[in-house]
C-alpha atoms as a PDB file:
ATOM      1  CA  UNK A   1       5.248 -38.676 -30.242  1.00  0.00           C
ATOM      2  CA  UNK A   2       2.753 -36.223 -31.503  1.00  0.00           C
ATOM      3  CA  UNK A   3       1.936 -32.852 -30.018  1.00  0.00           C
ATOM      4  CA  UNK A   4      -1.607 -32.361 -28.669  1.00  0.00           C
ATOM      5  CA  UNK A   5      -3.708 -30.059 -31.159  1.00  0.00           C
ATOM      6  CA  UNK A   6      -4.872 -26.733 -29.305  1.00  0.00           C
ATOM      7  CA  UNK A   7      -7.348 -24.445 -30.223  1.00  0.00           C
ATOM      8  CA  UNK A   8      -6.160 -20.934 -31.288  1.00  0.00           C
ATOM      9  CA  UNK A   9      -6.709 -18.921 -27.744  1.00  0.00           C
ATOM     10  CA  UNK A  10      -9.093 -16.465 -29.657  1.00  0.00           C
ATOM     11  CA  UNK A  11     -11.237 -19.093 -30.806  1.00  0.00           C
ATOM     12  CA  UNK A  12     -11.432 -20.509 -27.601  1.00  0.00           C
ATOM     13  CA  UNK A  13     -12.582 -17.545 -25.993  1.00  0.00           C
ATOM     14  CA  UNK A  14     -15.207 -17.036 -28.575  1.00  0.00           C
ATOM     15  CA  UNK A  15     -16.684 -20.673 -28.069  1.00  0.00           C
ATOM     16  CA  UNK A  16     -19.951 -20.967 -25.876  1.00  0.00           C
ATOM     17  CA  UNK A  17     -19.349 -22.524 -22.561  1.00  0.00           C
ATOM     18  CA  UNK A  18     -22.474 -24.774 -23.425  1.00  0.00           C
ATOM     19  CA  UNK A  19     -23.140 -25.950 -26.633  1.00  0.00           C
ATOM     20  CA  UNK A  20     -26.338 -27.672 -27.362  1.00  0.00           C
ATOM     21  CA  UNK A  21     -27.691 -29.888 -29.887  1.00  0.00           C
ATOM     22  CA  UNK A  22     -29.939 -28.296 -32.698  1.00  0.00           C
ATOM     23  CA  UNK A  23     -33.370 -29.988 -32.670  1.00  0.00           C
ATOM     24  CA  UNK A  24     -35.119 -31.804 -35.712  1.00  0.00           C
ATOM     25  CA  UNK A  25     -38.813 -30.882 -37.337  1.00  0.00           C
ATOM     26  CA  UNK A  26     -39.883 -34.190 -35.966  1.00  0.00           C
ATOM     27  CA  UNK A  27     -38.430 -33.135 -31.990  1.00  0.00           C
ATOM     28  CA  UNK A  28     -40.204 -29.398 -32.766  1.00  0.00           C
ATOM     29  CA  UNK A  29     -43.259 -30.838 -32.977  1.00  0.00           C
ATOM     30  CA  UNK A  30     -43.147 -33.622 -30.859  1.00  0.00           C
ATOM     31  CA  UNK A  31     -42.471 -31.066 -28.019  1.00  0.00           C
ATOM     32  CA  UNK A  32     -45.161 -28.673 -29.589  1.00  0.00           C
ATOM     33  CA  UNK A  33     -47.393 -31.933 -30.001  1.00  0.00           C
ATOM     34  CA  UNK A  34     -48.658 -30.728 -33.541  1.00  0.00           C
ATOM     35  CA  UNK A  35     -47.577 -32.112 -37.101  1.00  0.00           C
ATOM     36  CA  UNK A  36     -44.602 -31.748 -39.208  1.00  0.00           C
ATOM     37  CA  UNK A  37     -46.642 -29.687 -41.429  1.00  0.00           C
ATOM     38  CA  UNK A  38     -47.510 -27.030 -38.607  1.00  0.00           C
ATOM     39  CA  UNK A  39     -43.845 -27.172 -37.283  1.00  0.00           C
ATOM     40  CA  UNK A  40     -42.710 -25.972 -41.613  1.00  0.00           C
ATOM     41  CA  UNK A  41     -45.811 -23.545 -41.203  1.00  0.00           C
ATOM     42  CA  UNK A  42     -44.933 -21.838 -37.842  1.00  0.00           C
ATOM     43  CA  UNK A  43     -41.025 -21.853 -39.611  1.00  0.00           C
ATOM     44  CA  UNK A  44     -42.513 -19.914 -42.163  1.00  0.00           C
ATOM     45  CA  UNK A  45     -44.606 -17.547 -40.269  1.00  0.00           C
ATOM     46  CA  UNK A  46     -41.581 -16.392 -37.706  1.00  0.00           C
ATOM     47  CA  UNK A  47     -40.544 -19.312 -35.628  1.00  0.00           C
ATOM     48  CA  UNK A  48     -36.187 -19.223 -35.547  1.00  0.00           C
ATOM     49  CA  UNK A  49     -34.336 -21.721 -37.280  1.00  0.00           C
ATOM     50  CA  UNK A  50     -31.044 -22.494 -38.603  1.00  0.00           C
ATOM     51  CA  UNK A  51     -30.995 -24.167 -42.515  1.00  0.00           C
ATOM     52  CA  UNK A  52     -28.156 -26.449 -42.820  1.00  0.00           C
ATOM     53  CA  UNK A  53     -27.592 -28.342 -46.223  1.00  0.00           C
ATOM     54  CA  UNK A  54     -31.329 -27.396 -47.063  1.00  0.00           C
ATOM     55  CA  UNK A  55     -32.299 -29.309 -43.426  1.00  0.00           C
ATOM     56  CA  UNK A  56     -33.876 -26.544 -40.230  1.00  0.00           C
ATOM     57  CA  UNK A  57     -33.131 -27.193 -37.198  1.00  0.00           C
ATOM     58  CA  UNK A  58     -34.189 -25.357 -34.070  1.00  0.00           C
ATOM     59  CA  UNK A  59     -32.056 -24.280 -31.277  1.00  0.00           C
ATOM     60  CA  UNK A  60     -33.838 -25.258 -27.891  1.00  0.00           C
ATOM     61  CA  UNK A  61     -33.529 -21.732 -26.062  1.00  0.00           C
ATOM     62  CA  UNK A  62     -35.082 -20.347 -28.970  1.00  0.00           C
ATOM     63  CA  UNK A  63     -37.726 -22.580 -29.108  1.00  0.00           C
ATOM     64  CA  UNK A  64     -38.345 -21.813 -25.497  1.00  0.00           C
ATOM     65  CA  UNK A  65     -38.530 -18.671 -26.063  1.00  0.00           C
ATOM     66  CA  UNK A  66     -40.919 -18.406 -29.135  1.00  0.00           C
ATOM     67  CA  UNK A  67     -43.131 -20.193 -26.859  1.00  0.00           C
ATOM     68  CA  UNK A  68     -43.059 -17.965 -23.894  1.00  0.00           C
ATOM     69  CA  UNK A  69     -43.590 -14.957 -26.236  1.00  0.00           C
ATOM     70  CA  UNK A  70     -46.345 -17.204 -27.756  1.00  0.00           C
ATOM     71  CA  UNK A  71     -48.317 -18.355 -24.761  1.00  0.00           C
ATOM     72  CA  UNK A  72     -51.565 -16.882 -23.657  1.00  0.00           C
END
């Protein structure tokens, strides 16, 4: 019988109580409801993003903030 796998306690303690998914171009600017174009635009002109393997994703509370400090 195999021994369940546990986390080192450090890294546990590290890890966010909540993690959530990363969202796509195409769910930026579906909630922004503007192009893909605008969403790689606003990327380069200051909205937060993450690049993995050359892809950006957005993490939602930062997205929800940008907007708050972006509203009129």
């Amino acid at each position: 019988m195999r021994k369940k796998a546990t986390l080192p306690q450090p890294f546990e303690q590290a890890r966010s109580p909540e993690v959530k998914k990363l969202l796509k171009v195409t769910d930026v600017a579906e909630i922004l409801g503007v192009s893909k174009v605008k969403v790689y635009d606003l990327l380069k002109n200051g909205l937060p993003s993450v690049k993995i393997d050359g892809a950006r994703r957005v993490q939602p509370e930062k997205l929800q903030a940008w907007i708050e400090r972006h509203s009129a």
